[in-house]
Every structure is written in C-alpha cells, then in structure tokens.
Protein backbone atom coordinates (compact mmCIF):
# COMPACT_ATOMS: atom_id res chain seq x y z
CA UNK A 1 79.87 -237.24 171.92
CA UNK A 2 80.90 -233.88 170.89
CA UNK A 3 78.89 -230.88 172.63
CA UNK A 4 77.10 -228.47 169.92
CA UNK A 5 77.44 -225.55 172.32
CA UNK A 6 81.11 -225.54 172.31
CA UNK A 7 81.30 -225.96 168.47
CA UNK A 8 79.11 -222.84 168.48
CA UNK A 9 81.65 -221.31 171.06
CA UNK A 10 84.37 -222.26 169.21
CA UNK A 11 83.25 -220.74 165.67
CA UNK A 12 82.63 -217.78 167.25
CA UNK A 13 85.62 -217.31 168.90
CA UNK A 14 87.49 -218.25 165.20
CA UNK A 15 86.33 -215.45 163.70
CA UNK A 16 88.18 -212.27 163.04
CA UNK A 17 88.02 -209.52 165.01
CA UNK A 18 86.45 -205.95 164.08
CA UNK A 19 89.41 -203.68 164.81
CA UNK A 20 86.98 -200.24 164.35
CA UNK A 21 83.43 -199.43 162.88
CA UNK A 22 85.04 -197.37 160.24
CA UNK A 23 88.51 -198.05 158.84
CA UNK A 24 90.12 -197.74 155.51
CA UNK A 25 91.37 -200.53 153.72
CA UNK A 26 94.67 -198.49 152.10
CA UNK A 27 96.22 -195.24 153.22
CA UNK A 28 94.22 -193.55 150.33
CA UNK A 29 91.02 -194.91 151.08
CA UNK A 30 87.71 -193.97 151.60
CA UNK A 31 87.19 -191.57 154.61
CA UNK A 32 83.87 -191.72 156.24
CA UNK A 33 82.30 -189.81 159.11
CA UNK A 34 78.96 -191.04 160.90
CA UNK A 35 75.20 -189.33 160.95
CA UNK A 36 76.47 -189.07 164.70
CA UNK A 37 79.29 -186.89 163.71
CA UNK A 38 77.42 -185.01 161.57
CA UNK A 39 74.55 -184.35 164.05
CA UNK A 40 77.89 -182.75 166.40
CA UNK A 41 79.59 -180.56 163.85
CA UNK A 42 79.28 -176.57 164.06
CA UNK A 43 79.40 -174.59 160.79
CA UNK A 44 79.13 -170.71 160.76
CA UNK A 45 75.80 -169.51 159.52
CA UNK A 46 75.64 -169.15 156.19
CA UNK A 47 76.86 -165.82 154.33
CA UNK A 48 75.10 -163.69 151.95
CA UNK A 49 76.74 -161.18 150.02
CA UNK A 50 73.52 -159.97 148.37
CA UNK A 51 70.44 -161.04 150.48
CA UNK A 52 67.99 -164.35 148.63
CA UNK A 53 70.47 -163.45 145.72
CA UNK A 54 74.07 -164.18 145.96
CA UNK A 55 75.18 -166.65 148.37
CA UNK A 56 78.98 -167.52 149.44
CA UNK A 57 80.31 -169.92 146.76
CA UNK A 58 80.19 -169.57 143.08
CA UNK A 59 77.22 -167.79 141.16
CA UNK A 60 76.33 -167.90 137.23
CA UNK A 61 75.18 -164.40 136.06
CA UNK A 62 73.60 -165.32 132.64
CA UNK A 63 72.33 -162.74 130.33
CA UNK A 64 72.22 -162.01 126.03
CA UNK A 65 74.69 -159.07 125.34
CA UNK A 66 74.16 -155.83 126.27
CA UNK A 67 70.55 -156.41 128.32
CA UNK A 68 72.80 -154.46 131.46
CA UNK A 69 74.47 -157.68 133.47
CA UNK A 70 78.11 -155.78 133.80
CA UNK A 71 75.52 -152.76 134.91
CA UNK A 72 73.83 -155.29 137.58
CA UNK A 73 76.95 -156.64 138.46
CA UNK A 74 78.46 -153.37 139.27
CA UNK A 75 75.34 -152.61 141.35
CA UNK A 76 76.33 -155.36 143.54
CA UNK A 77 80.04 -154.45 143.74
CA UNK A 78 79.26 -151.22 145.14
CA UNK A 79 76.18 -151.72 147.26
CA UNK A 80 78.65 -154.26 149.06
CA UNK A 81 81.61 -152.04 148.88
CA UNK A 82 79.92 -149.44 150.50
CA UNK A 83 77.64 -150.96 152.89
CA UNK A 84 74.55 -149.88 150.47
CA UNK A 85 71.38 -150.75 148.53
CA UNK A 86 71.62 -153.60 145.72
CA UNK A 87 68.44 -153.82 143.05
CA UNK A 88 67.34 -150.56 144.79
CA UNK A 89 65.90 -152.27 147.78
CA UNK A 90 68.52 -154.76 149.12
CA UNK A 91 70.55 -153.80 152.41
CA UNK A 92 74.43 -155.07 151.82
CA UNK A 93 76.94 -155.69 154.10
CA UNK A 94 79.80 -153.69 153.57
CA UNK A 95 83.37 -155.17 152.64
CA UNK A 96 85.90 -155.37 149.94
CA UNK A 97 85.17 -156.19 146.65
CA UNK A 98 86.84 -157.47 143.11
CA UNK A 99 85.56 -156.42 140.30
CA UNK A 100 87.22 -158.35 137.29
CA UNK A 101 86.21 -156.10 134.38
CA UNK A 102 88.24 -158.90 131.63
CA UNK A 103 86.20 -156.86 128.92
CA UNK A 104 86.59 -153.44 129.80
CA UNK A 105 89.19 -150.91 129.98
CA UNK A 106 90.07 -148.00 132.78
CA UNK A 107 88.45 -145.38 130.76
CA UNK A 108 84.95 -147.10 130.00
CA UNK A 109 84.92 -148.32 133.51
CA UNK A 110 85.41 -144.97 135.03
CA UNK A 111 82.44 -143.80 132.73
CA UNK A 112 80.22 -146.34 133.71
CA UNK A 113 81.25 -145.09 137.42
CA UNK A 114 80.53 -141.63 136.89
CA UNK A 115 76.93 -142.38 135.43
CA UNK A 116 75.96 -143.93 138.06
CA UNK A 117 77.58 -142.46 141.40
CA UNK A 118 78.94 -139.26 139.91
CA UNK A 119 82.48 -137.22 140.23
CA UNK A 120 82.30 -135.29 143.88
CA UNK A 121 81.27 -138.32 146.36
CA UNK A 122 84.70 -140.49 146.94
CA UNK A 123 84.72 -144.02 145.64
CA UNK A 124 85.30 -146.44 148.54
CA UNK A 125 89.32 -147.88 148.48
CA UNK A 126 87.27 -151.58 149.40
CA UNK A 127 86.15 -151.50 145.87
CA UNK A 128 89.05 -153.19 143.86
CA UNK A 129 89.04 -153.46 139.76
CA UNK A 130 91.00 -155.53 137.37
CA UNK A 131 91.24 -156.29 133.93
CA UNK A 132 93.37 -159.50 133.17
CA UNK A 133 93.81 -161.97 134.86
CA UNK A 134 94.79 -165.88 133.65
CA UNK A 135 93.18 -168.43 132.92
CA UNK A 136 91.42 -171.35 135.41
CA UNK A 137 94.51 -174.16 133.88
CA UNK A 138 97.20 -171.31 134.36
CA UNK A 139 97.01 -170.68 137.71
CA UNK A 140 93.70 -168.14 138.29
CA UNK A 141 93.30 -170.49 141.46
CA UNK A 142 96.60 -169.61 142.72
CA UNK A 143 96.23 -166.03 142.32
CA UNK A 144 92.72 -165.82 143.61
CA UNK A 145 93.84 -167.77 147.07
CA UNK A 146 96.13 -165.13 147.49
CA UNK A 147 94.31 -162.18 146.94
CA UNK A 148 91.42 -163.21 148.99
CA UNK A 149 94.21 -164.30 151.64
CA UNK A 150 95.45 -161.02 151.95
CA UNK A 151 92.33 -158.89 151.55
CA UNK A 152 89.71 -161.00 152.61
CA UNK A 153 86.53 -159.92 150.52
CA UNK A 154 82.53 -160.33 150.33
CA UNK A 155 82.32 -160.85 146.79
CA UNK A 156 84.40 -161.22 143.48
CA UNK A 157 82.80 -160.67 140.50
CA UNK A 158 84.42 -162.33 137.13
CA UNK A 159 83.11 -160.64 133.86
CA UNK A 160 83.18 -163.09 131.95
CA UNK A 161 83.19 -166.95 132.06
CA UNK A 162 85.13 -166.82 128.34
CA UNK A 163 87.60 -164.99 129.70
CA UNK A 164 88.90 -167.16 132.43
CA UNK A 165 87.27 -170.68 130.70
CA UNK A 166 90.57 -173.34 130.25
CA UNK A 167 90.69 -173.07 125.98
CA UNK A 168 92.09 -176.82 125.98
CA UNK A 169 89.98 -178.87 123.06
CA UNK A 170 90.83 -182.05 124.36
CA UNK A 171 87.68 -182.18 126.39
CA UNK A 172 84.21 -181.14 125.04
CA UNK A 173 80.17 -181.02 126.57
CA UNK A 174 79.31 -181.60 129.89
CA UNK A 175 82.31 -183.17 131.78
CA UNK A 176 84.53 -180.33 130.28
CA UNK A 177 82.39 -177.56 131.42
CA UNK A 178 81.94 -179.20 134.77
CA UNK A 179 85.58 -179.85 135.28
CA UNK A 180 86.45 -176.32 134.06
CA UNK A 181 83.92 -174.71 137.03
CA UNK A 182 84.52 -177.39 139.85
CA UNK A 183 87.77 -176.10 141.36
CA UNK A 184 86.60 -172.56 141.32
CA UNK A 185 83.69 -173.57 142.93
CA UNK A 186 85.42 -175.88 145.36
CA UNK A 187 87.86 -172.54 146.30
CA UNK A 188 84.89 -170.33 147.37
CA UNK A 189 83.36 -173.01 149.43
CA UNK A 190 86.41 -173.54 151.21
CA UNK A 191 86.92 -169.89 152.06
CA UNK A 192 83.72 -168.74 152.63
CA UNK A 193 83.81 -166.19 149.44
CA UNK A 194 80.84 -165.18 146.77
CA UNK A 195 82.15 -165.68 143.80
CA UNK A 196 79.48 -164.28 140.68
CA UNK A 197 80.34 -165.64 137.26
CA UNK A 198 79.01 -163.43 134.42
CA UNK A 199 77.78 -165.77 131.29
CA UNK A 200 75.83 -165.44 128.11
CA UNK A 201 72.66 -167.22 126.94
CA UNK A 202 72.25 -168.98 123.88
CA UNK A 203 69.78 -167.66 120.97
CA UNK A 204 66.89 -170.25 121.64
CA UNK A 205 64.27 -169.99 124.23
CA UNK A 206 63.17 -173.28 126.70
CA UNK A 207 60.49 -173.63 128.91
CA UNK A 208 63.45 -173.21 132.38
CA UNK A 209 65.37 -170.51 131.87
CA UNK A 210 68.17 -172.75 132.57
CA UNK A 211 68.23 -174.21 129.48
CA UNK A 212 68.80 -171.22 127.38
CA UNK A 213 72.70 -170.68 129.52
CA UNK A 214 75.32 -170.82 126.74
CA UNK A 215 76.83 -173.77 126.87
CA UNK A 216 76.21 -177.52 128.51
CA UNK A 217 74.25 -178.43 131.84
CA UNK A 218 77.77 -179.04 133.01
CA UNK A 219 78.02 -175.37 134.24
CA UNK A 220 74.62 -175.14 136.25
CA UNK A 221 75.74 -178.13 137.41
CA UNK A 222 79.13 -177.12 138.75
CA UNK A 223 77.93 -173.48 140.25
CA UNK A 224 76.17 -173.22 143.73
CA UNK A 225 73.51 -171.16 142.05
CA UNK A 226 72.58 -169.96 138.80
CA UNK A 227 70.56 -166.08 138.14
CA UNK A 228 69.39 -165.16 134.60
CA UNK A 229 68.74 -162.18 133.06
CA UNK A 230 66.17 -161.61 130.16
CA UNK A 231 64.09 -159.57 128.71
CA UNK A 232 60.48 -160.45 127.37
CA UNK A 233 57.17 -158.55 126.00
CA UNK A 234 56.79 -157.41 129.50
CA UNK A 235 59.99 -155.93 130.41
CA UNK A 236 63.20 -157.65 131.76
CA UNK A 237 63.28 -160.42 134.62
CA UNK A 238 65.80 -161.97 137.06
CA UNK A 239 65.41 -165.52 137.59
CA UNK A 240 66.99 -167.51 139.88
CA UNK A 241 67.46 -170.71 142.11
CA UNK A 242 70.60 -172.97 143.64
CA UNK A 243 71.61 -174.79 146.51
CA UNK A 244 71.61 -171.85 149.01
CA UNK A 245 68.39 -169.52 147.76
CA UNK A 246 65.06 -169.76 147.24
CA UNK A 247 63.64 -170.34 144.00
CA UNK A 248 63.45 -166.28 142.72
CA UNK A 249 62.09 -164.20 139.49
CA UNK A 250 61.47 -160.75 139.88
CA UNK A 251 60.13 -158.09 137.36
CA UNK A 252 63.33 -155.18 136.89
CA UNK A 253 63.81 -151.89 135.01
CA UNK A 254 66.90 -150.51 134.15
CA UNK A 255 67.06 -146.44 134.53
CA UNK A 256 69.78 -145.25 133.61
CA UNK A 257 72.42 -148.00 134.34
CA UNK A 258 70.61 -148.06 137.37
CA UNK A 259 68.48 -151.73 138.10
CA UNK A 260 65.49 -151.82 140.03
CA UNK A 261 63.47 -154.64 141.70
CA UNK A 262 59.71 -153.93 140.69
CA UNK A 263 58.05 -156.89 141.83
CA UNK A 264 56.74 -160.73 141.29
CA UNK A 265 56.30 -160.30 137.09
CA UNK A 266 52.46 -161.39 137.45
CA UNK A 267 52.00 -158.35 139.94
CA UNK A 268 53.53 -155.93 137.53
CA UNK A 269 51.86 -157.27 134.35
CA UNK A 270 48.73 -156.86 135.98
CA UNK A 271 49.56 -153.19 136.95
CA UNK A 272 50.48 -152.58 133.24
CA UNK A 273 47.09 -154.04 132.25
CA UNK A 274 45.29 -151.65 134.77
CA UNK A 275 47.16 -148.53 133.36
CA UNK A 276 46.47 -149.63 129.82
CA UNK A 277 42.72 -149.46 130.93
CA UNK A 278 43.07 -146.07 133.00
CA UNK A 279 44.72 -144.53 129.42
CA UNK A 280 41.68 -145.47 126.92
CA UNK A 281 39.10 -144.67 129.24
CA UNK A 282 41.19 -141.28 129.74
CA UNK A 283 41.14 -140.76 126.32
CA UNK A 284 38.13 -141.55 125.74
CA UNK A 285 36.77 -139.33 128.17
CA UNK A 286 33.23 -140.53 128.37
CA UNK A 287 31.87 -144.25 129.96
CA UNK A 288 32.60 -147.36 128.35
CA UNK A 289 32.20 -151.22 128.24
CA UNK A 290 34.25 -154.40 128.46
CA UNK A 291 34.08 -154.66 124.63
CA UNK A 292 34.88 -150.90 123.91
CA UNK A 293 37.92 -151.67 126.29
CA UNK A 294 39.04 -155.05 125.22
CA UNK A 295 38.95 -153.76 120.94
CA UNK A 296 40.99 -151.15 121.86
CA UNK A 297 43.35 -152.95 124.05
CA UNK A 298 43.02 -156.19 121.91
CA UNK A 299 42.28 -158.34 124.61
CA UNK A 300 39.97 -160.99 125.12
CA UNK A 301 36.74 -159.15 126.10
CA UNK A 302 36.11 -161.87 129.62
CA UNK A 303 39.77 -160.92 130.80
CA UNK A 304 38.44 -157.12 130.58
CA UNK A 305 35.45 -157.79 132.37
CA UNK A 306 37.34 -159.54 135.72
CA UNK A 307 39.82 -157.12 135.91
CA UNK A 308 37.64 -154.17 135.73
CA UNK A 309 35.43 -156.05 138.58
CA UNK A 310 38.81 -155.95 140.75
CA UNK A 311 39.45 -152.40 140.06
CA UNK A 312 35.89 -151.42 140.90
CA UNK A 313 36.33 -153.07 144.45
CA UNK A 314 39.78 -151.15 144.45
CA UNK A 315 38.12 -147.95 143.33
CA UNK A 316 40.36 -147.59 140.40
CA UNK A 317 37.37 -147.12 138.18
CA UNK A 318 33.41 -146.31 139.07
CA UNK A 319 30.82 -148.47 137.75
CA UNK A 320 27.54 -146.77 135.43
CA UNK A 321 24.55 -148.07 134.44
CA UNK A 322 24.42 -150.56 132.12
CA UNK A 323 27.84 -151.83 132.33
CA UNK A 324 29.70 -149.10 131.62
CA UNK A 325 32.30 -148.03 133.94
CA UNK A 326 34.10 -144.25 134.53
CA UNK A 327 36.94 -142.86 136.12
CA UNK A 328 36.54 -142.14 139.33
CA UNK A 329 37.27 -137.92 139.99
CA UNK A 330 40.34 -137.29 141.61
C-alpha cells in the first residue's frame, strides 16, 4: 500500500524551485523594486525655484497674448538671479538663470530690462538670455544637458512652447502633445532643474482653467504643473496646481511691467465692493440706505445690506437712525 504522506513529499519536492522574489524573465524585462525598498530610499528635499509656485521639473505658463506672462516670467528670472522678491512678496533663492527669449530680440529685451530695474544698478552675470535655440526632435535635449551641466541653474525659462514644439504632422491630439513634452519633462526631473514653459490659451472659456490651455490635455498631462494667467471683470488672476504645489489662484496687478500678488480673488473683490460703497456715500455726502447704495452701485439691494453690517462692525462706515449709515470722520 502506497503511503499518501510520501506522495505529498514527493510532489512537493517535484516542483520547481523559486530562484528570487523578483527576477526578470529576459534581459529587457520588467525591473521592479519592493514597498520595502521604497520605504529605505533617501531623496533630497524637494526644490523650489519660486516658493508654492514653481517647483523643480517642468512648468506650463499659460496666458492670451500680451496679458504680461514674458513680464511675469522675467520677474521670476531675476528675483532668482539675484537672490530677490518674485510677485512682490516671494523670497528666491539666488542662482543662475536662462532666459530663452525665442520671440524677442536684444534690443526689446534690454528695454523691457531697463523699465523695470533701470540703467545704474548692474545686472547680475547669473542671469543668462537667449534667443534661438532648436527644436525638442533636433536636439534641444542635447543642448540643454549641456548647458545645465556646465552652469548648473535654478530655473530655465522657455518663451514659448511654439517655438521649441517638434513641427512633425505625422502625429496629432493628445499622444503628440504628450510625446512632444515627456522627454523635456523627464530631463528636469532627472537633474533636479525648474524648467517654466510659456503657452497660450485658447479663445473659449471652461469652468477649470485648464481647459482653456491651447492645445490638447496631452500637455497638462505631460508637465509637473500647470499656472494660468487671465484676466476677468475683476482684474487678472494666477491659477495654479500640479504634482508638487498646492492647489493656488491669487488676485495680481500689473504696474508697470511690474506683477504683484494682491490676495485670494474673493478677498480683493470684496475690498473693491467696500471702496465702491466708501465712493457714493463720499459723493453723496449726506446718510444713505441699502437701496440708495445698491441703485447706484447696481447691486442686489440684500448683498448691500450684509456687507454694510460687516463694515459697521469694522468701523468702515457709522450706522444712523433709521437705516441709514455715514462715514465715519477721519
């Protein structure tokens, strides 16, 4: 009679051996690392060439023509280039910087420098500037590894996408764009560089601001982060969000070639309200009511009321008898 136990034994014995937990089944295969691994590796902390803004890897600076992005881009080249303020509030690191100006010349760009830092302070020798360069298919890569080899920068700044965008036709909508973007991303990943990406937006409007980049969701795909500029009935915004910041939009003004962070946009809107109220009742010069307020303003007449309650508590106007507020006396 034939013992089960050492058929058991023997089929277990007959089977073939695991050689490792993890092995590939052709030279070329599949390489795999374990959570275990992971849990063990070290990576430097992350960089940030403009702080909650522009992260190392590759940025998409989208914006309609001429609302001020090669303005705001040359913000950040020089806040970075000399250790300064970005947006007007933003502490930079300082370290070199490209600036590739693809639509400019040497004359406007030195006028757009002089507007905005003048003729007697020197210009910092970190802050580099060029205006061709090739193309992402005719070696762009090449030339980019080499420069940031040898100089090592914070930030490179491409303005704009057309310039450098492969002009093949083979390959159109999304898996073009994303192929187009995905080495250049890949290349400031692997050396730790910010690269910012200026970009146009299309003519129509869409609930995310996403939607209204030029182009297919192959590019905000492809980029590390995405920013765009645009201006609506209350002024301009920044909007942003990616894989390394925080969701962002921020109220701006532009002065002068000069951009300025004001705020969250609800926070300033409601500020413009308030001064809209503080200039009728100035004109006005004598007391008046929600309704006075909200016919001149053309508001709705319950929107009046609740804000004026706010700036009463705030002492931005006095309330009067019979619901009629004043100007407090300075």
């Amino acid at each position: 009679m034939t013992n089960p136990k050492s058929i058991r034994t023997a089929s277990k014995t007959s089977r073939p051996k695991r050689e490792a937990s993890v092995r590939k089944s052709r030279k070329d295969g599949i390489e795999t690392f374990t959570a275990r691994d992971l849990q063990h590796m070290d990576f430097p902390p992350l960089r940030f060439a403009v702080q909650g803004y522009i992260a190392e890897g590759l940025t998409l600076l989208a914006g309609k023509p001429k609302i001020g992005k090669s303005w705001m881009a040359l913000d950040f080249a020089m806040a970075i280039a000399t250790g300064g303020v970005a947006l007007g509030s933003i502490n930079c690191e300082q370290g070199p910087v490209l600036y590739c100006a693809l639509e400019d010349n040497h004359r406007r760009l030195q006028r757009r420098m002089r507007k905005l830092y003048g003729t007697t302070d020197r210009w910092p020798k970190s802050f580099h500037f060029t205006t061709s360069m090739k193309r992402l298919d005719e070696g762009l890569l090449d030339d980019l590894r080499d420069w940031i080899g040898e100089y090592e920068p914070r930030l490179i700044i491409i303005d704009t996408l057309a310039c450098i965008k492969p002009q093949s036709k083979k390959e159109s909508g999304y898996s073009a764009d994303y192929a187009a973007l995905g080495p250049l991303q890949v290349l400031a990943g692997e050396l730790g560089i910010a690269i910012v990406l200026i970009h146009h937006l299309r003519k129509m409007h869409g609930d995310d601001p996403f939607d209204m980049i030029s182009g297919t969701t192959g590019l905000t795909g492809a980029v590390d982060a995405a920013l765009v500029l645009q201006r609506g009935v209350d002024g301009p915004t920044l909007y942003g969000r990616g894989r390394e910041i925080e969701e962002i939009e921020v109220a701006l003004e532009l002065t002068d070639g000069a951009w300025k962070i004001l705020g969250e946009p609800s926070a300033v809107r409601r500020s413009d309200e308030r001064n809209a109220i503080i200039k009728v009742m100035t004109d006005a010069k004598k007391p008046l009511g929600p309704k006075q307020i909200s016919d001149a303003l053309e508001k709705e007449e319950n929107n009046i009321k609740q804000l004026l309650r706010k700036m009463s508590i705030s002492n931005e106007v006095k309330k009067q008898s019979r619901g009629r507020y004043i100007l407090p006396k300075s």
